[in-house]
PDB file of N, CA and C in Angstrom:
ATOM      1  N   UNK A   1     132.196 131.435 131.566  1.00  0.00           N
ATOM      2  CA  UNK A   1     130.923 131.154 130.962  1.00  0.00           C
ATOM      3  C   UNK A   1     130.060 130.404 131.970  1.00  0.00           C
ATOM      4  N   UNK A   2     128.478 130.758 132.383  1.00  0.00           N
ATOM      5  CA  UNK A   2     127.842 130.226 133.225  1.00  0.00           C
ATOM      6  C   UNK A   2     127.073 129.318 132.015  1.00  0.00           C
ATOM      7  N   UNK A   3     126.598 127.996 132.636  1.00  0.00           N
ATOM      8  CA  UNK A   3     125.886 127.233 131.543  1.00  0.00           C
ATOM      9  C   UNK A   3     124.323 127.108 132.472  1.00  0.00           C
ATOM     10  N   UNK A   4     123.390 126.774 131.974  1.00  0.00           N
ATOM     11  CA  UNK A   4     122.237 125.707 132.505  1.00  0.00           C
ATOM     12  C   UNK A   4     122.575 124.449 132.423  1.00  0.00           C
ATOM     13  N   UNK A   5     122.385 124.142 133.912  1.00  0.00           N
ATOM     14  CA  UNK A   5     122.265 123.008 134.556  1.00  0.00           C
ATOM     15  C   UNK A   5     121.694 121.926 133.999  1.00  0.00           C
ATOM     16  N   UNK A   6     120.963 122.281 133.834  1.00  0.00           N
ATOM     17  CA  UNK A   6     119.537 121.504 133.371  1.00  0.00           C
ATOM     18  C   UNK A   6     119.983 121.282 131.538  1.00  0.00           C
ATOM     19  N   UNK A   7     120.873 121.331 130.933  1.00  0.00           N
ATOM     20  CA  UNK A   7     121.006 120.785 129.403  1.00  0.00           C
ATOM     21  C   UNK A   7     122.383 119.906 129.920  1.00  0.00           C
ATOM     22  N   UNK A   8     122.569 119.709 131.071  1.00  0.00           N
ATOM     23  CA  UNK A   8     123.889 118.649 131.467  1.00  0.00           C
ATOM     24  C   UNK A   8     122.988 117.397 131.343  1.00  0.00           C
ATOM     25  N   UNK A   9     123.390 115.881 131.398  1.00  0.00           N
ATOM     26  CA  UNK A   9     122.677 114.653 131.267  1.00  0.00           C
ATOM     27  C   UNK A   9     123.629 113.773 131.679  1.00  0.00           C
ATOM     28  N   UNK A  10     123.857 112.798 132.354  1.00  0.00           N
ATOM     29  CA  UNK A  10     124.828 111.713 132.820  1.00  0.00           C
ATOM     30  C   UNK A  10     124.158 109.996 132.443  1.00  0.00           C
ATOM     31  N   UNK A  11     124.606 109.524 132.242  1.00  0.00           N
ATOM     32  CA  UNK A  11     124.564 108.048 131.767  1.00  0.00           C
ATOM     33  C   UNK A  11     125.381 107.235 131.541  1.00  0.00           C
ATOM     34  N   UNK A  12     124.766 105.870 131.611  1.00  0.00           N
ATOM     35  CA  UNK A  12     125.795 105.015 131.025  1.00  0.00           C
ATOM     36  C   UNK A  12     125.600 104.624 129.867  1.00  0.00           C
ATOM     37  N   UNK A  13     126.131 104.417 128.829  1.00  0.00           N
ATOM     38  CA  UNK A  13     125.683 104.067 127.479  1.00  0.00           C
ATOM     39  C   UNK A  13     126.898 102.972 126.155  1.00  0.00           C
ATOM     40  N   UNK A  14     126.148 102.395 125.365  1.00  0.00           N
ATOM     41  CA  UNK A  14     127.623 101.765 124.787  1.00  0.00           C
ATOM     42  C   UNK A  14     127.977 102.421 123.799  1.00  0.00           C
ATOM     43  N   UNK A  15     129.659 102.502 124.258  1.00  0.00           N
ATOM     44  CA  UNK A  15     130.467 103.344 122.700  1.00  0.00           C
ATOM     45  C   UNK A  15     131.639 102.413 122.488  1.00  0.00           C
ATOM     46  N   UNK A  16     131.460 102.137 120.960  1.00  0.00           N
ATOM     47  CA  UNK A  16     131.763 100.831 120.466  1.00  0.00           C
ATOM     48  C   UNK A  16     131.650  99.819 120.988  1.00  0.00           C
ATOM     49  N   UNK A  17     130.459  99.369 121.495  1.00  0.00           N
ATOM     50  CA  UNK A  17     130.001  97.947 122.167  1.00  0.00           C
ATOM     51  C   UNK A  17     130.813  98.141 123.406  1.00  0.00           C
ATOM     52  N   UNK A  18     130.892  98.862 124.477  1.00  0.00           N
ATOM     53  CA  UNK A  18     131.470  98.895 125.518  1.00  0.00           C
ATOM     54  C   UNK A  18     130.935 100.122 126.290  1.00  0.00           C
ATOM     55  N   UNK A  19     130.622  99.646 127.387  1.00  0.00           N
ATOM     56  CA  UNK A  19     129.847 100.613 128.658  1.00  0.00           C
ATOM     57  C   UNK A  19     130.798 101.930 128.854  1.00  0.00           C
ATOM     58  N   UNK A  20     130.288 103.279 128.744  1.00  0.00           N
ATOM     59  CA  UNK A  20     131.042 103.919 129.001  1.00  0.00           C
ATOM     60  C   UNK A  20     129.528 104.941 129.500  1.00  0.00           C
ATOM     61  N   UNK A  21     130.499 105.391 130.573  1.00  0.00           N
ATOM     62  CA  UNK A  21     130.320 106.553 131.564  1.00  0.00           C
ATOM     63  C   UNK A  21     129.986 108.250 130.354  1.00  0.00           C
ATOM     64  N   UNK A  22     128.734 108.510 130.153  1.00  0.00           N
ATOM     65  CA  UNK A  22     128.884 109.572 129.541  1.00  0.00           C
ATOM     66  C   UNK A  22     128.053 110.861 130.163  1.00  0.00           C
ATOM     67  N   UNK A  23     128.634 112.040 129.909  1.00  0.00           N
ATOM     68  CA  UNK A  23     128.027 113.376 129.799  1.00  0.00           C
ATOM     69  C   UNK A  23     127.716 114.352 128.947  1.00  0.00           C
ATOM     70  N   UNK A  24     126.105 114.346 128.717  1.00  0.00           N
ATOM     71  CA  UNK A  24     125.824 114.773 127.412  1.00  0.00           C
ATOM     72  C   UNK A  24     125.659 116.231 127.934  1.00  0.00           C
ATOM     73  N   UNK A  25     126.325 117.700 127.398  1.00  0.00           N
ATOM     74  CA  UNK A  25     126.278 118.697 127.512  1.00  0.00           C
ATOM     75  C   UNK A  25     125.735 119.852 125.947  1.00  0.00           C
ATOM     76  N   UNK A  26     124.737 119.828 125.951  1.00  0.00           N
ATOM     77  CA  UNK A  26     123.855 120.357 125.614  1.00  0.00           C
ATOM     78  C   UNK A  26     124.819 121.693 124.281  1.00  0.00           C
ATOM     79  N   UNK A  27     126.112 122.492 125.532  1.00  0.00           N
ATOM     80  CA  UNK A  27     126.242 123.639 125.145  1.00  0.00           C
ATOM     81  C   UNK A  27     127.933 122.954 124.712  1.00  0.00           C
ATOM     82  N   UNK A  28     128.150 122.190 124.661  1.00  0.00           N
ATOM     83  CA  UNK A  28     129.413 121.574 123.810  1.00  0.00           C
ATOM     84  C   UNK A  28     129.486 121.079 122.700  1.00  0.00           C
ATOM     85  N   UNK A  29     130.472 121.746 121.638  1.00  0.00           N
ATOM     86  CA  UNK A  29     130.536 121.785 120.410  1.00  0.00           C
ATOM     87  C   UNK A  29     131.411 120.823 119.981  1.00  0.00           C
ATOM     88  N   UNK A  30     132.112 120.130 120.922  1.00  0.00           N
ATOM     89  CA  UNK A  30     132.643 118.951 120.269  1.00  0.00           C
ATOM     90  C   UNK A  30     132.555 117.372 121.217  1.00  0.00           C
ATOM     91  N   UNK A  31     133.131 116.456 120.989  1.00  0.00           N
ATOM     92  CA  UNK A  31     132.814 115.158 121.793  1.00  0.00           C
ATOM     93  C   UNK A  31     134.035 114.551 122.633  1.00  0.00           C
ATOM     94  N   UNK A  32     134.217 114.336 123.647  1.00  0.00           N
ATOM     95  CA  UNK A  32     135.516 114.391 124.213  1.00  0.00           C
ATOM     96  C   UNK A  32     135.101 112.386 124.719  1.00  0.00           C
ATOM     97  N   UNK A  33     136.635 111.693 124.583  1.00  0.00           N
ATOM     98  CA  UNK A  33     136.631 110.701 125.397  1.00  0.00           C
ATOM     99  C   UNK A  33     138.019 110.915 126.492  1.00  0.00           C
ATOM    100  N   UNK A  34     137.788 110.047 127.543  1.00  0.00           N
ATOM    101  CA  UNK A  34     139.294 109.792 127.826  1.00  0.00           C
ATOM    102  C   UNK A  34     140.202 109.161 127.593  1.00  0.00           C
ATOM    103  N   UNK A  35     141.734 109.670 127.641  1.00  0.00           N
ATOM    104  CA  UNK A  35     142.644 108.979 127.422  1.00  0.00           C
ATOM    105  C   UNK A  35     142.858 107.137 127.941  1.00  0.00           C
ATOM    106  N   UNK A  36     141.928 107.039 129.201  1.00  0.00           N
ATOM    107  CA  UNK A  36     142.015 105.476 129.656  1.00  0.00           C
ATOM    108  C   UNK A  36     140.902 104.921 129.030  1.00  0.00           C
ATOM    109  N   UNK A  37     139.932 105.490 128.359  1.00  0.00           N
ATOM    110  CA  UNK A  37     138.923 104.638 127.822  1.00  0.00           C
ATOM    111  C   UNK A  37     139.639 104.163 126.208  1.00  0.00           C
ATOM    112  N   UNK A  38     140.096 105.452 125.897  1.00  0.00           N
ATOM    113  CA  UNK A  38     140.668 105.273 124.064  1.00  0.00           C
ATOM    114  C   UNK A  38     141.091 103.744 123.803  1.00  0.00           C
ATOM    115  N   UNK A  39     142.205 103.195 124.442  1.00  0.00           N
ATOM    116  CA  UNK A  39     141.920 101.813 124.312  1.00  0.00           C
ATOM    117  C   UNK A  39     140.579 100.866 124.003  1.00  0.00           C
ATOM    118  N   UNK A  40     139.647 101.078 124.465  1.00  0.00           N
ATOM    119  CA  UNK A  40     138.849 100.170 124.277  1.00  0.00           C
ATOM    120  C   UNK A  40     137.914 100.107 122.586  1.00  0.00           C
ATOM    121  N   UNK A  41     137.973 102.004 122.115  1.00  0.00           N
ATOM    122  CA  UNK A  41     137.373 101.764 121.223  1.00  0.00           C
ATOM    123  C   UNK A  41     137.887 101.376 119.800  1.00  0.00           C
ATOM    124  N   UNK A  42     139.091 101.134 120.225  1.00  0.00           N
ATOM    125  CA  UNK A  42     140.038 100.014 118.684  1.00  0.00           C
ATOM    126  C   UNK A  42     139.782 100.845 117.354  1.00  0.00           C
ATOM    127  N   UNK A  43     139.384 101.959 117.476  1.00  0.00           N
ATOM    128  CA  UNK A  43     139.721 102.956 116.073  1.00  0.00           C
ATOM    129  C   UNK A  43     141.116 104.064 115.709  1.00  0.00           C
ATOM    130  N   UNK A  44     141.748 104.094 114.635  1.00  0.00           N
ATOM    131  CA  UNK A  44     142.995 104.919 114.936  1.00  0.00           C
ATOM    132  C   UNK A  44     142.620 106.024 114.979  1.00  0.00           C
ATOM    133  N   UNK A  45     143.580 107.136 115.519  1.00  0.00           N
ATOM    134  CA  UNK A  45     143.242 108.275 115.859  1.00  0.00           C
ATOM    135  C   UNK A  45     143.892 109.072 114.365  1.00  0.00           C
ATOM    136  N   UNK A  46     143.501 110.415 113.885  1.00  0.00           N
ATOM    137  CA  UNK A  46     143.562 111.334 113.264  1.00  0.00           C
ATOM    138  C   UNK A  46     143.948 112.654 113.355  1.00  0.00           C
ATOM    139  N   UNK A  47     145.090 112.949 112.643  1.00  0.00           N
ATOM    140  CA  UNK A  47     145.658 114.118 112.760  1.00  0.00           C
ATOM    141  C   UNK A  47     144.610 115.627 113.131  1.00  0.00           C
ATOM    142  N   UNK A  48     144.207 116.221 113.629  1.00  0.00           N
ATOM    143  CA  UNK A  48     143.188 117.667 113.138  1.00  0.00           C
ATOM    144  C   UNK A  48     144.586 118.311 112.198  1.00  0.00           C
ATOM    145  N   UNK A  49     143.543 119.262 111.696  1.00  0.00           N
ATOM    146  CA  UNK A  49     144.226 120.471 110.600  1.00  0.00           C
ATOM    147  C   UNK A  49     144.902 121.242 111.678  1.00  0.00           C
ATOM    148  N   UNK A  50     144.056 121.782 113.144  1.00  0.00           N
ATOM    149  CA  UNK A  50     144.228 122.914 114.506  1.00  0.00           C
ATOM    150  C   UNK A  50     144.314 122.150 115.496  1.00  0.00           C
ATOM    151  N   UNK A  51     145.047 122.218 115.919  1.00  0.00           N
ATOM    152  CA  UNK A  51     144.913 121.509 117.338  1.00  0.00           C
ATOM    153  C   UNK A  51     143.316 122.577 117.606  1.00  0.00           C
ATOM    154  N   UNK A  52     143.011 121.650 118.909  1.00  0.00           N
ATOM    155  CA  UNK A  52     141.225 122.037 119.194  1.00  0.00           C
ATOM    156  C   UNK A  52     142.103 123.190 120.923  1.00  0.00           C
ATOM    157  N   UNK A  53     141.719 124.092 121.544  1.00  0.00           N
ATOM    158  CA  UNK A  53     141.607 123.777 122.626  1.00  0.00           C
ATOM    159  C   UNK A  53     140.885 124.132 123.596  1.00  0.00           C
ATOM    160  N   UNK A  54     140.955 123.231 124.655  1.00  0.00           N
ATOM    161  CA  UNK A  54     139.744 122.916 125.564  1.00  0.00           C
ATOM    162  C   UNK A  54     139.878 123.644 127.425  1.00  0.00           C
ATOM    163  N   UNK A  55     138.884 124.334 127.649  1.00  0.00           N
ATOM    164  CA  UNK A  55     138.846 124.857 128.969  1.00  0.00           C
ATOM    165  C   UNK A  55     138.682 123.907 129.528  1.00  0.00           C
ATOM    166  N   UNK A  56     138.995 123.254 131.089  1.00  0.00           N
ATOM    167  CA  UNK A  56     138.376 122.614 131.857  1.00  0.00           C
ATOM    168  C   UNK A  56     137.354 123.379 132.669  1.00  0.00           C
ATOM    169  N   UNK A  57     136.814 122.565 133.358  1.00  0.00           N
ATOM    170  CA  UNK A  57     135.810 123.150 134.616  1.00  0.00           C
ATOM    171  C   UNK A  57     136.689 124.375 135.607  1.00  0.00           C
ATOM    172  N   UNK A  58     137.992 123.656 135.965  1.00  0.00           N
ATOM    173  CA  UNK A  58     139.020 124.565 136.870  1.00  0.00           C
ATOM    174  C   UNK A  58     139.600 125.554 136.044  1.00  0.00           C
ATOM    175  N   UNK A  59     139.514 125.639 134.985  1.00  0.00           N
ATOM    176  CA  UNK A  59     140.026 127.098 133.921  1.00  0.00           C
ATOM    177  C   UNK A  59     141.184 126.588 133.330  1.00  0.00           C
ATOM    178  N   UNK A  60     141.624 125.250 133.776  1.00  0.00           N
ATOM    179  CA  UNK A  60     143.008 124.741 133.289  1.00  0.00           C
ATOM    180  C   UNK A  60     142.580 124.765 131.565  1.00  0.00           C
ATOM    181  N   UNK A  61     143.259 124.758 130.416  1.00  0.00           N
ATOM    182  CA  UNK A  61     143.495 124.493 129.192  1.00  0.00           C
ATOM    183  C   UNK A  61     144.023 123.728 128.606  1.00  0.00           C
ATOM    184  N   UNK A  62     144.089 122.677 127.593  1.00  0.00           N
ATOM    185  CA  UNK A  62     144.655 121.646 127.483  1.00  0.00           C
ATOM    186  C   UNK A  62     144.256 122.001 126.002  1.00  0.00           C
ATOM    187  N   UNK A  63     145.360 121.233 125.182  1.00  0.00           N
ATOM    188  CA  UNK A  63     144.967 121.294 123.269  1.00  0.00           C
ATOM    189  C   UNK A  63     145.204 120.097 122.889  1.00  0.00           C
ATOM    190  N   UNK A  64     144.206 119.788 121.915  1.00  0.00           N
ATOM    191  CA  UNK A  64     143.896 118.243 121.747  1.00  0.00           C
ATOM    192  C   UNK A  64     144.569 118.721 119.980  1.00  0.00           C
ATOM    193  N   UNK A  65     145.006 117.750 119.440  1.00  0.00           N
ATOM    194  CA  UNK A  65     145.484 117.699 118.002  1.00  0.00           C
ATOM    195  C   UNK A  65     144.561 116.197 117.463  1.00  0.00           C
ATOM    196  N   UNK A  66     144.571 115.578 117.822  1.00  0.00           N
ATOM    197  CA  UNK A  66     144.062 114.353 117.111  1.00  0.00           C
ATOM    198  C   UNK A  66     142.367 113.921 117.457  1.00  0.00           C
ATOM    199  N   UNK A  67     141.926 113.122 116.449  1.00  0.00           N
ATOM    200  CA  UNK A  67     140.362 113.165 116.674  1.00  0.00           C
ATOM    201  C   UNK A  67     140.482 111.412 116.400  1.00  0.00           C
ATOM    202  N   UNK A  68     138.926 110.945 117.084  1.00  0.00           N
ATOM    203  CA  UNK A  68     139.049 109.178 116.431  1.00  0.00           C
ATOM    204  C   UNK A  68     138.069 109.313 115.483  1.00  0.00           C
ATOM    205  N   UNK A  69     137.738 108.915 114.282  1.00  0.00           N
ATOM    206  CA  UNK A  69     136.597 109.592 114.082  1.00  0.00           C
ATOM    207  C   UNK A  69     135.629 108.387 113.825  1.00  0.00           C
ATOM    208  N   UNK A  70     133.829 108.577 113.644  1.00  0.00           N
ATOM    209  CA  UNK A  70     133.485 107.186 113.128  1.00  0.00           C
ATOM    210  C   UNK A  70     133.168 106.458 114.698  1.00  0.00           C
ATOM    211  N   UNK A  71     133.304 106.620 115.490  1.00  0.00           N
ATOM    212  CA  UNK A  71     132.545 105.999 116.923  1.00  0.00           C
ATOM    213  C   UNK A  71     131.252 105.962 116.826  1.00  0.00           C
ATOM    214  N   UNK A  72     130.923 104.820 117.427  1.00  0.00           N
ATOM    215  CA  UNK A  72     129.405 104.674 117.378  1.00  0.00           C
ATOM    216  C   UNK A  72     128.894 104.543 118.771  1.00  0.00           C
ATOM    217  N   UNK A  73     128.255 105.283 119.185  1.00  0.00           N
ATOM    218  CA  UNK A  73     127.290 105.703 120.447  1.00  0.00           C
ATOM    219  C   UNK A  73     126.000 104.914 120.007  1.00  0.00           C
ATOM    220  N   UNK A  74     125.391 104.263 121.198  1.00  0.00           N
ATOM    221  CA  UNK A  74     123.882 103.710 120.832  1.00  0.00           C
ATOM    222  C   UNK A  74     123.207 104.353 122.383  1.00  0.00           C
ATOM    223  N   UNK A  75     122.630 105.114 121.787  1.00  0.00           N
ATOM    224  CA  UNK A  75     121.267 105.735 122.502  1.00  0.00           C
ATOM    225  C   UNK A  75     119.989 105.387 121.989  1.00  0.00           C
ATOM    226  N   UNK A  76     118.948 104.655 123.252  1.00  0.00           N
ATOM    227  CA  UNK A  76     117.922 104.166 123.391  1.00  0.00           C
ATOM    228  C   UNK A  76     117.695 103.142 121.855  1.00  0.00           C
ATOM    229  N   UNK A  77     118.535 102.451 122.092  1.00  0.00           N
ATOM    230  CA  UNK A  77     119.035 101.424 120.347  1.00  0.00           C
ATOM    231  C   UNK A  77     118.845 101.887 119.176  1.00  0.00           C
ATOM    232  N   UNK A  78     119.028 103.438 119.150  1.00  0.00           N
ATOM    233  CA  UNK A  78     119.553 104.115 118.150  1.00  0.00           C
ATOM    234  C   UNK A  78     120.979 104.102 117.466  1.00  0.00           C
ATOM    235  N   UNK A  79     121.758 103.841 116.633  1.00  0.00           N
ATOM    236  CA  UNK A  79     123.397 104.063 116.357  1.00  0.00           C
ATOM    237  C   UNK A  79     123.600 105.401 115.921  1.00  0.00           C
ATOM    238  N   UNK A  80     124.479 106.047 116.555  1.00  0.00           N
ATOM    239  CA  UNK A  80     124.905 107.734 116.095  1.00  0.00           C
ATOM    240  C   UNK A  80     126.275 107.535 116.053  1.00  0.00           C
ATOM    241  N   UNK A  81     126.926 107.896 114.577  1.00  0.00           N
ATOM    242  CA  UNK A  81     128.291 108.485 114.058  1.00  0.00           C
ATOM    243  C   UNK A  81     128.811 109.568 114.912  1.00  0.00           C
ATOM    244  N   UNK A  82     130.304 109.656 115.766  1.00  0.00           N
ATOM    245  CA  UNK A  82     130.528 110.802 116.177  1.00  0.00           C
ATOM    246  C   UNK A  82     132.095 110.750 116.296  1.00  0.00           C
ATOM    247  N   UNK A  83     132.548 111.470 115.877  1.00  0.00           N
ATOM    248  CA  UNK A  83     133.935 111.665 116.485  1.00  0.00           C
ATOM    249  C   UNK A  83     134.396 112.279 117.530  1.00  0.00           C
ATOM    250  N   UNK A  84     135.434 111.831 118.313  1.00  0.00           N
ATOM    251  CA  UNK A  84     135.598 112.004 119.853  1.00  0.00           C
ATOM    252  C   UNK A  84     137.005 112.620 119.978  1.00  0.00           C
ATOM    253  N   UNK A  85     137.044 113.194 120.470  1.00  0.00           N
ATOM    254  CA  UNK A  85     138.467 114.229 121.226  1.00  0.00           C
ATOM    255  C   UNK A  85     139.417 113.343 121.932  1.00  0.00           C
ATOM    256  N   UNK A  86     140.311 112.474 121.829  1.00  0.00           N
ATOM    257  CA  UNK A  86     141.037 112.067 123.418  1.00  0.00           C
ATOM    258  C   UNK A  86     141.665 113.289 124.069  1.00  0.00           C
ATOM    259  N   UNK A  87     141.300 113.209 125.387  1.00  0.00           N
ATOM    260  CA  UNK A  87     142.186 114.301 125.964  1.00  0.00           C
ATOM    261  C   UNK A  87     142.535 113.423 127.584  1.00  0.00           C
ATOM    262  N   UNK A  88     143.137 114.105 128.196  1.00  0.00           N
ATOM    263  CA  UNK A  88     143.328 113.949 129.884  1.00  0.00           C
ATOM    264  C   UNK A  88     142.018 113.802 130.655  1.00  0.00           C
TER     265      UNK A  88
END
């Protein structure tokens, strides 16, 4: 799949009151964190019904089963509800 460039976005922003490194992709249908950040946002994680799974950039595949859900992202001191993927 080729994407536009131009609906990619990079920032820093707080998720759950803590600076995190994000990439907002325009053409992604779900919300991914990493496994070394998950610590910080102190919510338990949740079974999925499907495991999810996920292409990387290199074509590698990886399947995520659990979701956190209920994270709060603050963009431009807005608060947005989202649930996040841990993966690798």
């Amino acid at each position: 799949m080729i994407r536009d460039c131009t609906s990619v976005i990079t920032g820093t922003f707080l998720l759950n009151n803590h600076f995190a490194s994000v990439i907002f992709d325009a053409g992604a249908d779900r919300s991914f964190v990493s496994l070394a950040f998950r610590p910080l946002i102190d919510l338990k994680s949740r079974k999925m019904r499907n495991a999810y799974a996920i292409e990387l950039a290199d074509g590698y595949e990886i399947r995520a089963n659990d979701k956190i859900p209920s994270c709060t992202l603050n963009l431009a001191d807005k608060l947005f509800s989202i649930d996040l993927i841990p993966i690798e």
